[in-house]
C-alpha atoms as a PDB file:
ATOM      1  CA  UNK A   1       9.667   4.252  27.890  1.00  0.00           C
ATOM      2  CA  UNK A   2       7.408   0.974  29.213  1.00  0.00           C
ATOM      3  CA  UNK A   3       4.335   2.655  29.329  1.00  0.00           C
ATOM      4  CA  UNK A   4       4.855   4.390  25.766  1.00  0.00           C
ATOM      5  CA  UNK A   5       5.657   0.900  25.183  1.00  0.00           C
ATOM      6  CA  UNK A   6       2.587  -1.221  26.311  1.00  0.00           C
ATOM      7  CA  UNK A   7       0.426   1.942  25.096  1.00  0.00           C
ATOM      8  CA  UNK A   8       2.122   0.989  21.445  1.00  0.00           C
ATOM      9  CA  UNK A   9       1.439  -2.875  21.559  1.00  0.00           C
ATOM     10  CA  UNK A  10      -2.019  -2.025  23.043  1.00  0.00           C
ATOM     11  CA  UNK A  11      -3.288   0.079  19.901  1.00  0.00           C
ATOM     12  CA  UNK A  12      -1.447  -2.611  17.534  1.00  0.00           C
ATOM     13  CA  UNK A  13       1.857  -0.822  17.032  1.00  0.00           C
ATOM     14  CA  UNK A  14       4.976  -2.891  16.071  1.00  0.00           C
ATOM     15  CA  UNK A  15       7.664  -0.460  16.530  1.00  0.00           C
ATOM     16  CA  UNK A  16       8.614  -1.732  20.134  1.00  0.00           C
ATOM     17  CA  UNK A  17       9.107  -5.174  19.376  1.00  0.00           C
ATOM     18  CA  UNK A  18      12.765  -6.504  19.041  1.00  0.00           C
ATOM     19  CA  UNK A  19      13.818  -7.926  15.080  1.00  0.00           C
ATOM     20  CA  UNK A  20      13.623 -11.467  16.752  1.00  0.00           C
ATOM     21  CA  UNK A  21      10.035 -11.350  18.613  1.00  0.00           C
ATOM     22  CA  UNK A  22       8.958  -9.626  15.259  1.00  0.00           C
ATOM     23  CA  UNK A  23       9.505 -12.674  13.300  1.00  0.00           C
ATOM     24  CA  UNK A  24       8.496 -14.969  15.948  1.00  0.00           C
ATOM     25  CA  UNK A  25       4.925 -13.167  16.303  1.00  0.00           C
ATOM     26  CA  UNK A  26       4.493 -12.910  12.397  1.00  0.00           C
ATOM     27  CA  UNK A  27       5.209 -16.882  12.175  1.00  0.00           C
ATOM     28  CA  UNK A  28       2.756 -17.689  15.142  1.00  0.00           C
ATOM     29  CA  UNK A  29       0.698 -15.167  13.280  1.00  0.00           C
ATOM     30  CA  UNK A  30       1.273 -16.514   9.762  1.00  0.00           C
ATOM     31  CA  UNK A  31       0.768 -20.124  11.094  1.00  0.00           C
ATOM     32  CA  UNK A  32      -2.897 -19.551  12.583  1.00  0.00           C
ATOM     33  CA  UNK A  33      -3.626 -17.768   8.988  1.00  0.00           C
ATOM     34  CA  UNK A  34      -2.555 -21.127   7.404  1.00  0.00           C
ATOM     35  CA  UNK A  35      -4.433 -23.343   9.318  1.00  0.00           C
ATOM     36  CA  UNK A  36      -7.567 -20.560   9.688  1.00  0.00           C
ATOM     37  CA  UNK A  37     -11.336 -22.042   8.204  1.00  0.00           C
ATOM     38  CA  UNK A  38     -12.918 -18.998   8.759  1.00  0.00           C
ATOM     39  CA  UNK A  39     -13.323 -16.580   5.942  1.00  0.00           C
ATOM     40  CA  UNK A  40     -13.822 -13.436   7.994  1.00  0.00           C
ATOM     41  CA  UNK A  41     -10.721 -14.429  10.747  1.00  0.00           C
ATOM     42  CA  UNK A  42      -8.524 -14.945   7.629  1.00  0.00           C
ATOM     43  CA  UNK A  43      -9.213 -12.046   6.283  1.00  0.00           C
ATOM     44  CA  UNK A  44      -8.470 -10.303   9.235  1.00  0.00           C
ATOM     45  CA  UNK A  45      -4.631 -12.216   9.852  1.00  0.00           C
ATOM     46  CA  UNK A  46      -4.068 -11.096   6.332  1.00  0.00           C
ATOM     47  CA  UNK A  47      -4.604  -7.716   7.190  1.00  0.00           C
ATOM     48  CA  UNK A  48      -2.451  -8.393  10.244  1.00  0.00           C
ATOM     49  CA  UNK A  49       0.536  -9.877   8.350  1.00  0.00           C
ATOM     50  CA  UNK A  50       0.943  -7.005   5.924  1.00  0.00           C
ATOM     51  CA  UNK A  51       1.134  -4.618   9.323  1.00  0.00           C
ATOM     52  CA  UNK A  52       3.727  -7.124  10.111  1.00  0.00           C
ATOM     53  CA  UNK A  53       5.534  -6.959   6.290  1.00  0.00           C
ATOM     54  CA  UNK A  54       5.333  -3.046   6.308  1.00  0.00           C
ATOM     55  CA  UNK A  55       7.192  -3.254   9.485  1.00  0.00           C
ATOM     56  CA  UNK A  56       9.705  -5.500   8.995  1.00  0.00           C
ATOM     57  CA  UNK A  57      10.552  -3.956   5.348  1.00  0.00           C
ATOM     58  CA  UNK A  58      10.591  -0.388   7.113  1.00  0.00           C
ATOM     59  CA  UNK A  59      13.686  -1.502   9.413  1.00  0.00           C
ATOM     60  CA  UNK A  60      14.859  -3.450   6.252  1.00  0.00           C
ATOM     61  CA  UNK A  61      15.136   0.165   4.615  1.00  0.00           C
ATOM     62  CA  UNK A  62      16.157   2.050   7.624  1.00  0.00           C
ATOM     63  CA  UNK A  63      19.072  -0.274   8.018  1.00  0.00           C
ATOM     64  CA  UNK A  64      19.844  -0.101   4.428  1.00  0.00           C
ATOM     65  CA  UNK A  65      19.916   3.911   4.811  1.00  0.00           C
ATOM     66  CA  UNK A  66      21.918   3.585   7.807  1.00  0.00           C
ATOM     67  CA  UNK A  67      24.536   1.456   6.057  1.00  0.00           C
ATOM     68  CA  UNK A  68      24.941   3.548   2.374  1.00  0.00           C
ATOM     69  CA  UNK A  69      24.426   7.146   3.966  1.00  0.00           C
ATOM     70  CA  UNK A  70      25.464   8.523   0.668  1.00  0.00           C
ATOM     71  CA  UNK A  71      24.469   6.562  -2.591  1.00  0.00           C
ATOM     72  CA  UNK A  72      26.061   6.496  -6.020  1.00  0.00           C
ATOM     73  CA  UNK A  73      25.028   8.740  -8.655  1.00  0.00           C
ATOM     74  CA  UNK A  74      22.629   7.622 -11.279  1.00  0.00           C
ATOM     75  CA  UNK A  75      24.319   5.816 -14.397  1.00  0.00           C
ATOM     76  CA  UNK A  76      23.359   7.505 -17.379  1.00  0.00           C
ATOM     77  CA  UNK A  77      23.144   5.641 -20.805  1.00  0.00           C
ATOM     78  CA  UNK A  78      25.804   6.960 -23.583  1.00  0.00           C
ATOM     79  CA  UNK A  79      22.564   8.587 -25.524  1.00  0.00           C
ATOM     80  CA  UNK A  80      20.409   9.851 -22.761  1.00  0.00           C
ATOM     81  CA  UNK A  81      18.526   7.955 -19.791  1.00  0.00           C
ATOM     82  CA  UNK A  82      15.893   5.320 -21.444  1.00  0.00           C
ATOM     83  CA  UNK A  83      17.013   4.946 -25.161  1.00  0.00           C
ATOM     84  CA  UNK A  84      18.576   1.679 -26.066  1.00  0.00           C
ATOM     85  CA  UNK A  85      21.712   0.685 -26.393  1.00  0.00           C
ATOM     86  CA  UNK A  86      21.741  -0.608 -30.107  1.00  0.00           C
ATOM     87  CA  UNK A  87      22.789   2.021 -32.509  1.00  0.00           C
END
């Protein structure tokens, strides 16, 4: 799985990268965005810490699915699903 690996972080892909070297890159990352004074190469880390966002909110939900593998039914409202409660 290393050169499947390397291949991954070589076309930009995230998925190999451990939760902790994640958030380290996307502060290094976010940090050089901060300080940036170039339109164009801001622009650019911007695009690059959203990559980072979608990935760390796709383990987010993974783990979340992992955790509740069978979630609660929908509540429904005494008079059907969006009228109000005030009668």
């Amino acid at each position: 799985m290393g050169i499947i690996d390397s291949i991954s972080r070589a076309l930009g892909g995230l998925g190999s990268l451990s939760a902790g070297e994640l958030e380290d890159q996307r502060e290094a990352l976010r940090l050089r965005y901060v300080s940036s004074g170039d339109v164009g190469e801001a622009s650019k880390l911007y695009n690059d810490l959203h990559r980072y966002d979608a990935e760390m909110t796709r383990r987010a939900n993974e783990a979340y699915a992992r955790e509740n593998p069978n979630p609660p039914e929908p509540r429904h409202r005494e008079h059907g699903w969006y009228l109000e409660n005030d009668d």
